[in-house]
Protein backbone atom coordinates (compact mmCIF):
# COMPACT_ATOMS: atom_id res chain seq x y z
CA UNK A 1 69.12 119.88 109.31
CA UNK A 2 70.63 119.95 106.04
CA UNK A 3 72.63 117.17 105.13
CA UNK A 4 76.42 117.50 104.02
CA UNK A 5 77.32 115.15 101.28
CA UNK A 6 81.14 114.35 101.80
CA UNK A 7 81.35 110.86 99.88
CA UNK A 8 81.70 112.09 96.22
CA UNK A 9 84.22 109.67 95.37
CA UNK A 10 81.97 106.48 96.18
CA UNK A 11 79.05 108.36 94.16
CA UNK A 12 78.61 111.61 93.00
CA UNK A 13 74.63 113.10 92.59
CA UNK A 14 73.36 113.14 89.70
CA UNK A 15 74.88 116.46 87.72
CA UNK A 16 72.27 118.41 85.68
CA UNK A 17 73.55 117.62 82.17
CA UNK A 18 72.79 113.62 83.06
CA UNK A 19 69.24 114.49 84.15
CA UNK A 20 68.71 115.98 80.92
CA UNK A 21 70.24 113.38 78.61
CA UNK A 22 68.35 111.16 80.57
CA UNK A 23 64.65 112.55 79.50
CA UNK A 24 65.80 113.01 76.25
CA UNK A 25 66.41 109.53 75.72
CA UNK A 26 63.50 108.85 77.96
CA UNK A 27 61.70 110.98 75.08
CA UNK A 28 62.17 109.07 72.48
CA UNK A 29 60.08 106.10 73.64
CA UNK A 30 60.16 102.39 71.39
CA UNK A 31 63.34 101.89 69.50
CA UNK A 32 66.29 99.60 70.18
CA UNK A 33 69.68 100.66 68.63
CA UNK A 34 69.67 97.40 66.92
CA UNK A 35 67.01 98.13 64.73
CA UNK A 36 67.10 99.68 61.65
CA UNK A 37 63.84 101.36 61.72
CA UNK A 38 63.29 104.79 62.13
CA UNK A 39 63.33 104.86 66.16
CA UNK A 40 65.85 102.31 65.94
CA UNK A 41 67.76 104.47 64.26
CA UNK A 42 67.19 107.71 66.26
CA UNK A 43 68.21 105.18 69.54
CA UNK A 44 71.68 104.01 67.81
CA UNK A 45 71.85 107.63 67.28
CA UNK A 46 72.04 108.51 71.04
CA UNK A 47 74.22 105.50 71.52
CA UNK A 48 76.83 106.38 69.47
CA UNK A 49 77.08 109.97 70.28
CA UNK A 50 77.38 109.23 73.77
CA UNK A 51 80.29 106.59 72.74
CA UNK A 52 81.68 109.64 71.03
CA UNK A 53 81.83 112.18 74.00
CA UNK A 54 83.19 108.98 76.26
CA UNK A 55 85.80 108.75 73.18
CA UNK A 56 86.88 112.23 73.78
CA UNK A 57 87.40 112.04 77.26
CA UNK A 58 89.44 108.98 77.11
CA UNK A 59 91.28 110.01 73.99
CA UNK A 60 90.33 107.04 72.12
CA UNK A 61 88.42 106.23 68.81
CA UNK A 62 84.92 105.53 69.44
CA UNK A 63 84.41 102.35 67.94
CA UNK A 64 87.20 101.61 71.14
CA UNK A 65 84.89 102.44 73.53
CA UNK A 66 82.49 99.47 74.86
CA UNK A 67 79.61 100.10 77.74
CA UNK A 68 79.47 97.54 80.47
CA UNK A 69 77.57 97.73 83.53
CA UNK A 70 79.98 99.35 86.05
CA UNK A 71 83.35 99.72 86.42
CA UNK A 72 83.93 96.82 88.12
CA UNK A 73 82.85 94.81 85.43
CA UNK A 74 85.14 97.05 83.32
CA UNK A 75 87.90 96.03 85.19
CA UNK A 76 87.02 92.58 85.94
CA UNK A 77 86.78 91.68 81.90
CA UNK A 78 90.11 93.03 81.30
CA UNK A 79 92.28 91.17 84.12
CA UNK A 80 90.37 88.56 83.67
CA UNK A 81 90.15 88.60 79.79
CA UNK A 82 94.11 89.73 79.46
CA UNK A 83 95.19 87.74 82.42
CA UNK A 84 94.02 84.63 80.94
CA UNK A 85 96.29 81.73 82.35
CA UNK A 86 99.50 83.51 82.49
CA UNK A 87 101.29 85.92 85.33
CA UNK A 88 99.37 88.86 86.63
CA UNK A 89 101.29 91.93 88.26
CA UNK A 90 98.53 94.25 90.40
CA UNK A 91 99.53 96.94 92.71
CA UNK A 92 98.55 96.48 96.39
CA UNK A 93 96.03 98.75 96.78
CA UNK A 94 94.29 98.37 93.57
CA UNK A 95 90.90 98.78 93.59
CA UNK A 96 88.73 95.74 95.55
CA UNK A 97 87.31 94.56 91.33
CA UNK A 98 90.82 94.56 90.17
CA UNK A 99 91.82 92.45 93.16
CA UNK A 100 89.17 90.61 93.16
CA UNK A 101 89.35 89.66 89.50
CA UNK A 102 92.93 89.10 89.44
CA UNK A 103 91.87 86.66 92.84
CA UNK A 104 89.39 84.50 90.34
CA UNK A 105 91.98 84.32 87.56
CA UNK A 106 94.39 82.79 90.26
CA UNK A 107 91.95 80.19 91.04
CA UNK A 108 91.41 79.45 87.35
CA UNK A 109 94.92 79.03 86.86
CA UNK A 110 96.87 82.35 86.32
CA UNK A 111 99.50 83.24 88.34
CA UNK A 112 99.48 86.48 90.35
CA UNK A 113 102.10 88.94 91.71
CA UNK A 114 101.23 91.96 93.86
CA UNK A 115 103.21 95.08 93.57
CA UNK A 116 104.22 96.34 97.09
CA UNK A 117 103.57 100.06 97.61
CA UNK A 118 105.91 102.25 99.74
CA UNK A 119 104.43 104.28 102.73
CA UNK A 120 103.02 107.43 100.99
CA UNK A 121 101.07 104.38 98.33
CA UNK A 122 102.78 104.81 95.52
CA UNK A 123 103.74 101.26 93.70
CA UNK A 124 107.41 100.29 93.29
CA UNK A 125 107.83 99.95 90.13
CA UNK A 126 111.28 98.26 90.57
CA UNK A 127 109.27 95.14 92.20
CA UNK A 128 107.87 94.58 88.12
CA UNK A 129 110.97 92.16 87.71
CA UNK A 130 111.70 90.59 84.08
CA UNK A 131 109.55 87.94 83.65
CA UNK A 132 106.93 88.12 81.08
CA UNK A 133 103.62 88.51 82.09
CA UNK A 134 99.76 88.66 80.86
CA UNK A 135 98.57 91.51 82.43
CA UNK A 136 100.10 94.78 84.52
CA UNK A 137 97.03 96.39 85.98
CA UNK A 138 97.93 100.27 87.72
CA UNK A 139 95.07 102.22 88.52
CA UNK A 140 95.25 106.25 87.72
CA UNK A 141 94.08 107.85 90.99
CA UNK A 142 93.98 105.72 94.87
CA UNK A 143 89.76 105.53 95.12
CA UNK A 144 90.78 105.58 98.83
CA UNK A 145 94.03 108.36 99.35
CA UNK A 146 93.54 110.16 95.65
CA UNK A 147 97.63 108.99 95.16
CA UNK A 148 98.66 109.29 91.73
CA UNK A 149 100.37 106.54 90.14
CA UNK A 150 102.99 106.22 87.47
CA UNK A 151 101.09 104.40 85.17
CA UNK A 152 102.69 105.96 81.98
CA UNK A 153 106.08 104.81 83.62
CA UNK A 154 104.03 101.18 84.61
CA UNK A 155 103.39 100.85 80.78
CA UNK A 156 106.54 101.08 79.59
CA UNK A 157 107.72 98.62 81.89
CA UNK A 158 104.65 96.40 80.92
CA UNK A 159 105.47 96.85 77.22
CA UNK A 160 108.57 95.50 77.76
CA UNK A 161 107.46 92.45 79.56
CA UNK A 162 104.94 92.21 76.62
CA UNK A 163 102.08 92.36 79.02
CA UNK A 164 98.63 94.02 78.36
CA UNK A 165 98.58 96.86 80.35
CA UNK A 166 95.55 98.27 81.89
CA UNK A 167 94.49 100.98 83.80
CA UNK A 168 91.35 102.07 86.06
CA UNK A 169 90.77 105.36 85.39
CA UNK A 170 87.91 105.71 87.56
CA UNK A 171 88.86 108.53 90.18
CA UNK A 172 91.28 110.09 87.93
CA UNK A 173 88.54 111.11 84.83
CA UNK A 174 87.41 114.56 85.34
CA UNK A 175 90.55 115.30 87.45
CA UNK A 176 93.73 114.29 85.13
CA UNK A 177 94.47 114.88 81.51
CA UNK A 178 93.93 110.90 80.50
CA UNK A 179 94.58 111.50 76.89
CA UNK A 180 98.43 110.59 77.39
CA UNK A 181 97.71 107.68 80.17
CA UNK A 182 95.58 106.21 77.25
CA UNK A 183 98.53 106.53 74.60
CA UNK A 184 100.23 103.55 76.70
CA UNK A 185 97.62 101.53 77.59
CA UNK A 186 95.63 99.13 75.57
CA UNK A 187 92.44 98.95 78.32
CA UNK A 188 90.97 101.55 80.61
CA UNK A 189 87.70 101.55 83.02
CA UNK A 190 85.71 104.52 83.33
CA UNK A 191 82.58 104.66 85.84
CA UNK A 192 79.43 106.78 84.86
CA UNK A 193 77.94 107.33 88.57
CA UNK A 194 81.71 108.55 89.71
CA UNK A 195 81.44 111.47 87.45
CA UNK A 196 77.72 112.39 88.13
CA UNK A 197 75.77 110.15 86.00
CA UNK A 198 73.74 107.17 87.14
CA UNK A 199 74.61 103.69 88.59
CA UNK A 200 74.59 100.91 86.53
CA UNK A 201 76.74 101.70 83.70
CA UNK A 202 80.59 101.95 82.88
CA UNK A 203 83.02 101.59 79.88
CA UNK A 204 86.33 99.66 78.91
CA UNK A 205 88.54 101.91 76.30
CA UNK A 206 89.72 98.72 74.70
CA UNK A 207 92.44 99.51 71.93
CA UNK A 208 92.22 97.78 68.47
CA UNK A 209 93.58 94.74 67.91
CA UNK A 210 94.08 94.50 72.09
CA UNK A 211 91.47 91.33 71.46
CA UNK A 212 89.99 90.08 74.76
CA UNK A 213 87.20 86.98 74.85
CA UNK A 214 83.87 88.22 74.78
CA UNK A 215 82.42 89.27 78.21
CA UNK A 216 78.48 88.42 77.06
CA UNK A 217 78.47 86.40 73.57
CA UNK A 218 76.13 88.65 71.26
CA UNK A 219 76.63 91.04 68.43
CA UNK A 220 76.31 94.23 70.36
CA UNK A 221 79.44 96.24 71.55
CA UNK A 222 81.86 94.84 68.55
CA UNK A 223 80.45 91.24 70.14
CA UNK A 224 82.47 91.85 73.40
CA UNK A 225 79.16 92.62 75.60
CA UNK A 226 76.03 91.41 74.19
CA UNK A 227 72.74 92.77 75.01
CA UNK A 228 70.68 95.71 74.59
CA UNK A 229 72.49 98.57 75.95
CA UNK A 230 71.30 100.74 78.61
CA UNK A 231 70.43 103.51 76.67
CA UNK A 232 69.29 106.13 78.81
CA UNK A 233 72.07 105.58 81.11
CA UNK A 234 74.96 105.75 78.51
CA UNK A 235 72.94 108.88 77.00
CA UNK A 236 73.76 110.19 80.21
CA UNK A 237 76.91 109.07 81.25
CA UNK A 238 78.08 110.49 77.46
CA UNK A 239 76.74 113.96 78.73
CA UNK A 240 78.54 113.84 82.23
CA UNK A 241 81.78 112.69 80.15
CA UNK A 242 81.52 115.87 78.04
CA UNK A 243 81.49 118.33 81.30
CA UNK A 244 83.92 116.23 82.56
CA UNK A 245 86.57 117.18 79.97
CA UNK A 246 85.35 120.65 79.58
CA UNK A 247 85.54 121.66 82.79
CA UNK A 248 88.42 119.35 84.12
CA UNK A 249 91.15 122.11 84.55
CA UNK A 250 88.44 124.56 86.55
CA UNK A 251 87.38 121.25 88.64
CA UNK A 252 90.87 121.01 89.57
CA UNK A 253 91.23 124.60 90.41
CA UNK A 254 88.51 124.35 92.43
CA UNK A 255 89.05 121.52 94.37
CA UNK A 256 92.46 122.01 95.04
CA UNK A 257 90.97 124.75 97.20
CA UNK A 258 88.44 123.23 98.90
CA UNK A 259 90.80 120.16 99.32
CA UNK A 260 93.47 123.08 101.23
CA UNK A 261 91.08 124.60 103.38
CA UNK A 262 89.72 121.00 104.16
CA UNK A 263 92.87 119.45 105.33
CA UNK A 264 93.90 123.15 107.05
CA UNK A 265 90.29 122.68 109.26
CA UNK A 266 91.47 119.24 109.88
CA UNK A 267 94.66 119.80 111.32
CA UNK A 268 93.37 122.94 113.12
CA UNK A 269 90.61 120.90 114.60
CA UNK A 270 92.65 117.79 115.56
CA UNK A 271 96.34 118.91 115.23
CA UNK A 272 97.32 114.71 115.74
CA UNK A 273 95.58 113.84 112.68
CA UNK A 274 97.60 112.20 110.08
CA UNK A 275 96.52 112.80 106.07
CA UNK A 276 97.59 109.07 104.18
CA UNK A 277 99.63 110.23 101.03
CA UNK A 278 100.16 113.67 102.01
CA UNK A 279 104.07 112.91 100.88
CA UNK A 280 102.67 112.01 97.46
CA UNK A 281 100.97 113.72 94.69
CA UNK A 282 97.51 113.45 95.30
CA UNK A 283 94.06 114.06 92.91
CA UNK A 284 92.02 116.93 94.80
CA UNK A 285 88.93 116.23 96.22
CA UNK A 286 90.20 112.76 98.45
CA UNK A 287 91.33 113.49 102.21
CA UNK A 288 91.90 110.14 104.10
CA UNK A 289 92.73 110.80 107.53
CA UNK A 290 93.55 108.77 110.93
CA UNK A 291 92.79 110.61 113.87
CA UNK A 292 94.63 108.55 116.28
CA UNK A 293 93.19 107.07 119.33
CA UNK A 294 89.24 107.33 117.63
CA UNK A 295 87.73 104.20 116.31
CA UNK A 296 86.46 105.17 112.41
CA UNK A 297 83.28 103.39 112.54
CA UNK A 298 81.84 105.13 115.57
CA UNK A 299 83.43 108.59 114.16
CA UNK A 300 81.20 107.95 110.92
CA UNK A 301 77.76 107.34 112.77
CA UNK A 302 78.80 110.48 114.98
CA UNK A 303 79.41 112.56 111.94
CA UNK A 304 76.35 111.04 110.04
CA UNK A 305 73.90 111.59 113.50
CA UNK A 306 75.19 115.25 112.91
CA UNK A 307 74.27 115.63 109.24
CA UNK A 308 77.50 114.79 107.28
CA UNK A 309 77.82 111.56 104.99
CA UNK A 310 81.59 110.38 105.11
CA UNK A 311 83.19 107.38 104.85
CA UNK A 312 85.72 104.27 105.50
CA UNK A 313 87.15 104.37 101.52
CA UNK A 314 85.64 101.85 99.01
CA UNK A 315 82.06 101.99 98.75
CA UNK A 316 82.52 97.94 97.86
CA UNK A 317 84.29 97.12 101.13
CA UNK A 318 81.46 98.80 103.84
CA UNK A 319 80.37 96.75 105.72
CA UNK A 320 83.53 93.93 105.92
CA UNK A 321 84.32 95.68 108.97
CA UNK A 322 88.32 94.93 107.67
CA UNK A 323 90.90 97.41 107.67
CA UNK A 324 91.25 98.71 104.73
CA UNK A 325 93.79 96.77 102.20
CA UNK A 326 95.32 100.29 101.31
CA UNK A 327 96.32 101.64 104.07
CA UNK A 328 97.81 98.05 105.68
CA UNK A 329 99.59 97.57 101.66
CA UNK A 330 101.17 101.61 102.90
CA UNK A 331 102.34 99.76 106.51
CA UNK A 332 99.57 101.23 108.41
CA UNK A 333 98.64 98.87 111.54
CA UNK A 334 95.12 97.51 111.73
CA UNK A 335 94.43 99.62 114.55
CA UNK A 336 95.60 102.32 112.61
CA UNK A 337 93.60 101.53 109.90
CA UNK A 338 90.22 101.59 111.61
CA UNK A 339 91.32 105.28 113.19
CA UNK A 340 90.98 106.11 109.34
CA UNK A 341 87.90 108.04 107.49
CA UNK A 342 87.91 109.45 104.08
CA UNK A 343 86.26 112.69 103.24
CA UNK A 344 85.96 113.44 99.09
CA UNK A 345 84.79 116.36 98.14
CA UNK A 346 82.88 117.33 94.57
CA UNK A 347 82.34 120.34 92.52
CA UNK A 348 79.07 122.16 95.04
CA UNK A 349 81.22 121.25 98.10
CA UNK A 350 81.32 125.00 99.70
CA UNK A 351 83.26 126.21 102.12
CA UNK A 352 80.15 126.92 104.44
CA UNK A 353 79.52 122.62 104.50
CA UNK A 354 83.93 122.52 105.56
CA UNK A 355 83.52 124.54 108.28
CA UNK A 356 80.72 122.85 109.20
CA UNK A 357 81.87 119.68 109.46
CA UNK A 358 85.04 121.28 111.94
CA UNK A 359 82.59 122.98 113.89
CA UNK A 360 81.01 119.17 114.80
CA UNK A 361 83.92 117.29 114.32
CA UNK A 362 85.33 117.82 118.13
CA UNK A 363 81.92 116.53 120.28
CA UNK A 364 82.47 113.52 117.19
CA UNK A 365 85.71 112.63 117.60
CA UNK A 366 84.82 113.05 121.67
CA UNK A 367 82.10 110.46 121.23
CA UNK A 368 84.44 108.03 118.76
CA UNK A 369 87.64 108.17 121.33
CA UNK A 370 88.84 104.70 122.53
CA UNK A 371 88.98 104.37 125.88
């Protein structure tokens, strides 16, 4: 049985222009970007061209680009490095690292205040209040409904509370223009693996003279991350960052089809089902549905038993077996919560693998019902 791949935004596979950047750098053998030898320079050569196409997709100088090792770690050095010891404001269904790291700044003394969302997930922005704060962290694109956020309205309220604002770009690159969302930020994550490169490495656009304490002490990275960089990976995630801009408005085109016919099969299938955020504008590509009276767990190993990989939202959160913060922050129920699955579709989703999955989606949701 062929397997349908339905999960794209917790991973997408690796996309042919990675692969190749990949050997190349593979190719070169010996030389660390450090050195000033001649592989040493042919390796800081790779590096910085791959800091370049990151640059362009961002909209950022180069030098304002620094590789981490994911995301998370992306996101966790600038709340944590912004936040410092001062007030916080996150929006409720942030991503779990932004949470997270905004939790661990709390316990080292900062003080933190969650924006509420309203039901569609969309962050009140008149909850921001006048106080001063550290840090206002908004992130682009829900990782769990594909909601877009008002971050360039966000900013300007962050500006004038003097805060550093950031924003986590991950599920939006490749899908929104971020070239004005960077304008008004000084920080922005980026993830390689969500945009068809490999695990393991990320980036923080961090603007100049938006100074944060060093992540790593060490020269490399403008001495915010020391270490020898990953250099195949970043050769890679550089290539998947220039298709990613290239191709964005086809992408969109695309999936903005796929996502229609999707969510049409859905509701023809299971005319109860309920699509979180459909009263909001939405990324394509991310349909999170409750189909009510089904327990999502048991609807996932149905679905996977019949060939199709779906699943609960954040990759990070499988397996806590919680409802998920987003939907409970948009006044879901926690019985409502677990009804929920997310399906996210990529750039080879065809039609053929949508109508597949409705064609086993009744015996699934049969076997998943609640008694």
């Amino acid at each position: 049985m062929e397997r349908i791949y339905l999960d794209w935004a917790a991973g997408a596979p690796l996309h042919p222009a990675a692969r190749e950047a990949l050997e190349r750098a593979l190719a070169l053998g010996a030389g660390n970007p450090s050195s000033v030898h001649r592989e040493g320079r042919a390796a800081r050569a790779l590096l910085e061209r791959a800091r370049e196409q990151v640059a362009a997709l961002v909209g950022c100088e180069p030098r304002e680009v620094i590789f981490t090792g994911s995301a998370t770690e992306a996101n966790a050095f600038a709340v944590r490095g912004a936040g410092g010891d001062g007030l916080i404001l996150v929006g409720a269904a942030e991503h779990p690292s932004v949470l997270q790291a905004a939790a661990a700044a709390a316990r080292a003394g900062a003080r933190v205040r969650t924006l509420p969302c309203d039901t569609h997930g969309v962050v009140r922005l008149d909850e921001v209040g006048s106080e001063p704060a550290a840090l206002l962290a908004l992130q682009l694109a829900n990782n769990e409904t594909g909601v877009i956020q008002p971050v360039i309205e966000a900013a300007a309220a962050g500006r004038a509370l003097r805060a550093h604002v950031h924003c986590d770009a991950v599920q939006a690159a490749g899908k929104l223009d971020l070239h004005d969302v960077w304008a008004r930020c000084d920080s922005l994550a980026l993830s390689a693996h969500k945009l068809g490169g490999l695990p393991g490495v990320g980036a923080l656009a961090l603007r100049r003279g938006a100074e944060l304490p060093a992540l790593v002490p060490g020269h490399q990275e403008r001495g915010f991350r020391g270490g020898t960089p990953a250099l195949p990976a970043i050769a890679a995630f550089g290539a998947v960052a220039e298709v990613a801009l290239r191709e964005r408005e086809t992408r969109w085109s695309a999936l903005a089809a796929r996502t229609a016919t999707l969510e049409r099969l859905l509701r023809e299938v299971a005319p109860d089902a309920v699509i979180h955020g459909a009263g909001a504008a939405r990324v394509p590509g991310i349909v999170n549905v409750r189909f009510p009276g089904v327990d999502g767990e048991t609807l996932l190993v149905a679905l996977d038993l019949a060939g199709i990989a779906c699943s609960h939202g954040a990759a990070c959160s499988t397996g806590a077996m919680e409802p998920s913060h987003v939907l409970l922050a948009m006044g879901l129920a926690a019985g409502e919560a677990r009804s929920t699955v997310r399906f996210s579709l990529g750039h080879e989703t065809s039609e053929a693998a949508l109508e597949r999955l409705a064609a086993v989606l009744p015996d699934a949701l049969r076997r998943a019902r609640v008694a």
